[in-house]
Protein backbone atom coordinates (compact mmCIF):
# COMPACT_ATOMS: atom_id res chain seq x y z
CA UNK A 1 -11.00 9.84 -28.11
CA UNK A 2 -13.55 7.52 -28.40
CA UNK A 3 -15.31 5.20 -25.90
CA UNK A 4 -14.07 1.87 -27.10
CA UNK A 5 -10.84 3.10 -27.24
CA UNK A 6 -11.29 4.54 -23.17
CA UNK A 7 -12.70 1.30 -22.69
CA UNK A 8 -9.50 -0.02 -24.05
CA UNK A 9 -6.93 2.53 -22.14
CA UNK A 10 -8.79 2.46 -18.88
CA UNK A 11 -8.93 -1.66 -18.79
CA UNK A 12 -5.01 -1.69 -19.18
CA UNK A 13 -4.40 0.37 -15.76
CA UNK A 14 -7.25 -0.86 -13.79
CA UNK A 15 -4.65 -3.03 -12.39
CA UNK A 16 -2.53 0.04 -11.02
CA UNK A 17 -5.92 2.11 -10.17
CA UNK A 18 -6.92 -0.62 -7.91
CA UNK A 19 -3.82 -1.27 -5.88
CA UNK A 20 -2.80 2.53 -5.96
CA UNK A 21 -6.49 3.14 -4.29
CA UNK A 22 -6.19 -0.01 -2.11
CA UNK A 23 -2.61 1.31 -0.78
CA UNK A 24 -4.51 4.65 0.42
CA UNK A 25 -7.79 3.47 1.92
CA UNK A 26 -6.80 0.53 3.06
CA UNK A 27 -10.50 -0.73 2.30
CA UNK A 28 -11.67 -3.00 -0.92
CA UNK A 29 -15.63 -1.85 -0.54
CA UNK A 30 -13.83 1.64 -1.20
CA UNK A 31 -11.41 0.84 -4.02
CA UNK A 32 -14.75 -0.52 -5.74
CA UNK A 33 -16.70 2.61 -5.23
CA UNK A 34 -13.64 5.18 -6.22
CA UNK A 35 -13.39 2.38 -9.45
CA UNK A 36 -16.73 2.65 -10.34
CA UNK A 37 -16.98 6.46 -9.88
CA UNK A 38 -14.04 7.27 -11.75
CA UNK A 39 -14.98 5.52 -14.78
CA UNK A 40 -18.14 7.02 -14.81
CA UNK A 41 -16.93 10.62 -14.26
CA UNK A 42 -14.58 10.05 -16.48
CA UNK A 43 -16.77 9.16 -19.12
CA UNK A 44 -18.83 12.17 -18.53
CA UNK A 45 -16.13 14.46 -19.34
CA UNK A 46 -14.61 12.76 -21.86
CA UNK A 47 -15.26 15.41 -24.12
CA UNK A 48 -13.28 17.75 -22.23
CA UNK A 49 -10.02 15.33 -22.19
CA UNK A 50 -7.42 17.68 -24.53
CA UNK A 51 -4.37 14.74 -24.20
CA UNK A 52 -2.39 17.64 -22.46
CA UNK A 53 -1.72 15.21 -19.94
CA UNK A 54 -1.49 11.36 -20.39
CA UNK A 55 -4.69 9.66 -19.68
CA UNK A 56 -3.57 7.89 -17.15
CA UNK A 57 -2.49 10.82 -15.12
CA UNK A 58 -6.01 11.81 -16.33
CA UNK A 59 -7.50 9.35 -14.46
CA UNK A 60 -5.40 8.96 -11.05
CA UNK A 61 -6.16 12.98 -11.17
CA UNK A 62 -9.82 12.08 -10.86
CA UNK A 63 -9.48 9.07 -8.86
CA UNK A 64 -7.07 10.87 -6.12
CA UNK A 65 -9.74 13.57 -5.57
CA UNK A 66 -12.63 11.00 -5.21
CA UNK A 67 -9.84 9.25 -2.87
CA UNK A 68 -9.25 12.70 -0.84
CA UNK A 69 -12.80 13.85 -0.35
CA UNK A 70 -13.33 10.21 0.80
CA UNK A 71 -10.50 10.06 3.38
CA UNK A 72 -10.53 14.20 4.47
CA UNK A 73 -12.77 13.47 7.41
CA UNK A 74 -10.72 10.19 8.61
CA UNK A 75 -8.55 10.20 11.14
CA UNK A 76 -5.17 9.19 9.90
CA UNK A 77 -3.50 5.93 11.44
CA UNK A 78 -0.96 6.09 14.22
CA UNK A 79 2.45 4.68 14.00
CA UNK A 80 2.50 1.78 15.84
CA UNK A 81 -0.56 0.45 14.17
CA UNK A 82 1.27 -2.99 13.99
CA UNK A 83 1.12 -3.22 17.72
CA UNK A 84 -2.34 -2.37 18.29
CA UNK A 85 -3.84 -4.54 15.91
CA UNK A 86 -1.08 -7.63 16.96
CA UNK A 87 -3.17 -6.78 20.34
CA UNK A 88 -6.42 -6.85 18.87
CA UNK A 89 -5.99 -9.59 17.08
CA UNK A 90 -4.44 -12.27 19.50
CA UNK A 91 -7.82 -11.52 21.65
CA UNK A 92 -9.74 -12.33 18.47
CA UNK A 93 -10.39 -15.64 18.10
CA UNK A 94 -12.57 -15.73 15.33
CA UNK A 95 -9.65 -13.36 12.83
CA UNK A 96 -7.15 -16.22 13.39
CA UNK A 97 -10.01 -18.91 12.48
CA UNK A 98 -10.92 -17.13 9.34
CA UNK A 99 -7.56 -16.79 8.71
CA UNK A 100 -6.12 -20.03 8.85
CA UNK A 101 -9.46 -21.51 7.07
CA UNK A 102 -8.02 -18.76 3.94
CA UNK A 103 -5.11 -20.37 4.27
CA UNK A 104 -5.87 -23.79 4.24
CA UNK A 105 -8.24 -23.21 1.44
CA UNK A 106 -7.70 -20.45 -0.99
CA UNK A 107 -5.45 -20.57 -3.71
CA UNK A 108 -4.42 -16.64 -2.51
CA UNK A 109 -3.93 -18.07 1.23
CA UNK A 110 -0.06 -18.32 1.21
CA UNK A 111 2.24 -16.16 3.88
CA UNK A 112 5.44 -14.66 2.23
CA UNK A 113 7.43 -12.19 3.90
CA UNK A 114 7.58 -9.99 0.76
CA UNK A 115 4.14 -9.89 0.64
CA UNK A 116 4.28 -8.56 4.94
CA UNK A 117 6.59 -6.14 3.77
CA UNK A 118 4.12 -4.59 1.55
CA UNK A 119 1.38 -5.06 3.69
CA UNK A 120 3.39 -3.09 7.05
CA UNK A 121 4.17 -0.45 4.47
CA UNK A 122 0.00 0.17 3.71
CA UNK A 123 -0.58 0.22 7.40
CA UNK A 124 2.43 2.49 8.28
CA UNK A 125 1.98 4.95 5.46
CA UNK A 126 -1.36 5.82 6.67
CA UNK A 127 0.68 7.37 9.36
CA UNK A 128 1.63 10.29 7.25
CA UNK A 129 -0.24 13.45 6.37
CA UNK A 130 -2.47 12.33 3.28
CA UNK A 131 -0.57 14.34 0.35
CA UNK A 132 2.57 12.99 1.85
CA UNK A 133 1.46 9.63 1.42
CA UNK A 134 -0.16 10.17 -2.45
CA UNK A 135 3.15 11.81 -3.14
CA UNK A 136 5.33 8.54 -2.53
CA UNK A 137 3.07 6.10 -3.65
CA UNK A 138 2.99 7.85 -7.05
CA UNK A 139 6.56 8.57 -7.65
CA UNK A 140 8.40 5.85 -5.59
CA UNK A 141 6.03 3.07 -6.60
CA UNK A 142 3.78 4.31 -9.84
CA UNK A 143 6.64 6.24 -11.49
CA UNK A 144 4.65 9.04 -11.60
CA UNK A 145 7.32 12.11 -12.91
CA UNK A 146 7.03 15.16 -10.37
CA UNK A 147 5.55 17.18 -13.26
CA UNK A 148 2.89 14.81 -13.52
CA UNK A 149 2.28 14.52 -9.36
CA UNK A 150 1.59 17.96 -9.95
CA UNK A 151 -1.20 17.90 -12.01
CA UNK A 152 -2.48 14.51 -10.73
CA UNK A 153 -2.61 16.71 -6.59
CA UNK A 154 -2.89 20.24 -8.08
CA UNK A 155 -0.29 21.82 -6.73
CA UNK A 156 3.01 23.38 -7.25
CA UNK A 157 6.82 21.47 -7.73
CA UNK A 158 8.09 22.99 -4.96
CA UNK A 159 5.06 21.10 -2.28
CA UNK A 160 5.74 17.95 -4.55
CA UNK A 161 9.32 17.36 -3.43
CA UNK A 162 8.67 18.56 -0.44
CA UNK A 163 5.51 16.65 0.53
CA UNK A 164 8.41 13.24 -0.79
CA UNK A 165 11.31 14.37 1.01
CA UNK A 166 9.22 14.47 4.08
CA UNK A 167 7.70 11.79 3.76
CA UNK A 168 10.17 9.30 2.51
CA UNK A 169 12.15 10.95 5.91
CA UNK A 170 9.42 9.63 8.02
CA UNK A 171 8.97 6.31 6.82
CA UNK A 172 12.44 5.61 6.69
CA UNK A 173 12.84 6.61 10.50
CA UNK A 174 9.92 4.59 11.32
CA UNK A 175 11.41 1.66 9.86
CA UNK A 176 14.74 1.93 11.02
CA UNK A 177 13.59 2.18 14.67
CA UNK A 178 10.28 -0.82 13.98
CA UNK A 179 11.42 -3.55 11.53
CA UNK A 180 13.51 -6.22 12.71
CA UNK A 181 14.36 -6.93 9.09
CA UNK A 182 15.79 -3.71 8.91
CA UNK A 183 16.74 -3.20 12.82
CA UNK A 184 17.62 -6.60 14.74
CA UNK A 185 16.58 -4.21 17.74
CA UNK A 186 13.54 -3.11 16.30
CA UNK A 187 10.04 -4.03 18.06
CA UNK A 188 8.43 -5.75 14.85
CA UNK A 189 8.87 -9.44 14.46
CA UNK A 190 5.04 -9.66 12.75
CA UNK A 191 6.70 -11.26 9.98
CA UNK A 192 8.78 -14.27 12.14
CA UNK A 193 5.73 -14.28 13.84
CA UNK A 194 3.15 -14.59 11.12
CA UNK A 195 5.75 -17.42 9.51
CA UNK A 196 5.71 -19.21 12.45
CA UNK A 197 1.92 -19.44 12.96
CA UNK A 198 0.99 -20.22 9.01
CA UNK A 199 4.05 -21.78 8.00
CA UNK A 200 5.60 -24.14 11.31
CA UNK A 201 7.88 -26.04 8.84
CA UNK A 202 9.69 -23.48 7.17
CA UNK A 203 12.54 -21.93 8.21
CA UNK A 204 12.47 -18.21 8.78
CA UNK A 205 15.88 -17.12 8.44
CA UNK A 206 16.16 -19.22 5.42
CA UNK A 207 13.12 -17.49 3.91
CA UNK A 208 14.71 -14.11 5.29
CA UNK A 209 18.13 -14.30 3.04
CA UNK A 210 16.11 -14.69 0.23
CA UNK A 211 14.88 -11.13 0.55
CA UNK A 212 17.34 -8.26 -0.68
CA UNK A 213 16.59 -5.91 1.88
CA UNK A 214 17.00 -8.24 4.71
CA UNK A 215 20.65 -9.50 3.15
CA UNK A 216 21.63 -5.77 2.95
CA UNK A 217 20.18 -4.37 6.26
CA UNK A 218 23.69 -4.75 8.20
CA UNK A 219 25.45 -2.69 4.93
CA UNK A 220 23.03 -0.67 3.27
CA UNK A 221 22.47 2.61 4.16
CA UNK A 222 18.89 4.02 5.37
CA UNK A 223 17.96 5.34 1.53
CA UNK A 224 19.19 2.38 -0.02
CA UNK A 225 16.93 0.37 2.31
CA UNK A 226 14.16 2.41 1.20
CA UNK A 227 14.39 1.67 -2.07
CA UNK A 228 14.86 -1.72 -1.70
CA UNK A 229 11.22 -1.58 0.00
CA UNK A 230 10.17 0.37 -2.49
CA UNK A 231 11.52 -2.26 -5.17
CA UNK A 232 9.65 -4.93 -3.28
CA UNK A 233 6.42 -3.11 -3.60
CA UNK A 234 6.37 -2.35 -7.15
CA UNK A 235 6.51 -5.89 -7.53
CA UNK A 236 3.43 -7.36 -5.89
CA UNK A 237 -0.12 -6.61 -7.09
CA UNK A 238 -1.91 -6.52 -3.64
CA UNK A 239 -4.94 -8.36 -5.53
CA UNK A 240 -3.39 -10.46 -7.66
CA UNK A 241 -0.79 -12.85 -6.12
CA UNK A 242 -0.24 -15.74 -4.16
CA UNK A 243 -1.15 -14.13 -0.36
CA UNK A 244 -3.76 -11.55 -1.96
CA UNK A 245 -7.08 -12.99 0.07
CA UNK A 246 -5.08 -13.94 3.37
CA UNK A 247 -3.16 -10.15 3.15
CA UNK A 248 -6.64 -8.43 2.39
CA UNK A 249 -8.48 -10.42 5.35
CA UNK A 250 -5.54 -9.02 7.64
CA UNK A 251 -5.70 -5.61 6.05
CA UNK A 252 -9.78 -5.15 6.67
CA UNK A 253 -9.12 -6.49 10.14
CA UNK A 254 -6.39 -3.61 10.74
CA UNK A 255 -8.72 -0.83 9.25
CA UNK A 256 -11.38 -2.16 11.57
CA UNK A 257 -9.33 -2.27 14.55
CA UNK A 258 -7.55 1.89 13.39
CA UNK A 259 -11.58 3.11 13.26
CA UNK A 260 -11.84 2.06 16.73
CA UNK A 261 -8.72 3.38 17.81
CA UNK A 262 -7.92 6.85 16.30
């Protein structure tokens, strides 16, 4: 293969790279480093690229281990991360002024509820043991097959679907007890909440029935849910749509709040 045509190939999935690395570290100075290094180590060695694999799966092979040796020493997040950065941040003046000035101003600024939805899965996720969490991301969201997942995390079939039964278990318990999207009894409401502070003249529940998994919540069962999340996800390009800056200003204030914590 030659450079240009890397060039070429690694500029039409920087897209997926960047969110994919985003939805792990929860950090954009990170995502930026992994970026960088990736390309550059993959460079190096492309020589040594034999097109057994896709080079895509290439390349989230060598950007997951530059991911996992930077998050093996981090603590991972705790479940109710929602709560204890709600907590942090209603004593922190200065998050809601930045915030609302992002929203006021920036062209990325808007609140959605979709884009929440993605956003509580990020946090949540962290929650899980760290292959768990690379396992669903890559099959539920980048369509990774299994047989891929296996090269991309080096290990065996049998750990793959494991490592996503597990963990698609977990999250789907820790939604069905948390989101009141999901659960009317559940103890999230970030995203009435967060409606009501940056949009006062919208309607929630109008907003709400607009959302699949909200409309389904009272019928669907737990794995259909799931998906449905899942579907929302694939959907929204963490830096490229209309809540992107205001999301990412919450997300950096979460991370700062979990280092703290943990």
């Amino acid at each position: 293969m030659t450079v240009e045509l890397f060039n070429q190939e690694f500029e039409s999935i920087l897209g997926q790279l960047k969110s994919y690395l985003l939805r792990i570290t929860a950090s954009v100075h990170d995502v930026e480093d992994i970026v960088h290094d990736t390309y550059l180590k993959a460079l190096d060695k492309l020589s040594t690229f034999r097109g057994e694999s896709s080079l895509k799966t290439w390349l989230f092979t060598i950007a997951s281990n530059l991911a996992k040796d930077n998050l093996r020493f981090q603590k991972r997040w705790t479940e109710d991360v929602t709560d204890v950065c709600k907590q942090e941040a209603l004593a922190n003046r200065q998050f809601f002024q930045e915030a609302m000035q992002i929203r006021t101003t920036s062209p990325q600024g808007l609140f959605e509820i979709k884009e929440h939805i993605v956003f509580c899965f990020t946090c949540i996720s962290k929650s899980l043991p760290l292959q768990q969490q690379l396992c669903l991301f890559l099959k539920e969201v980048y369509e990774f097959k299994v047989s891929e997942i296996v090269t991309i995390l080096d290990t065996t079939e049998a750990m793959i679907k494991y490592y996503l039964h597990t963990g698609r278990s977990k999250m789907i318990q820790i939604f069905d007890g948390r989101c009141a999207l999901v659960n009317k009894e559940g103890v999230c409401h970030q995203c009435s909440e967060l409606n009501g502070i940056f949009n006062p003249k919208q309607k929630f529940q109008e907003e709400v029935v607009k959302i699949e998994l909200a409309r389904e919540a009272n019928s669907a069962d737990k794995e259909r849910l799931f998906d449905l999340r899942m579907k929302i996800i694939k959907e929204i390009d963490p830096f490229d749509s209309g809540a992107a800056e205001l999301q990412l200003h919450h997300l950096e204030h979460n991370r700062v709040v979990m280092e703290k914590y943990v």
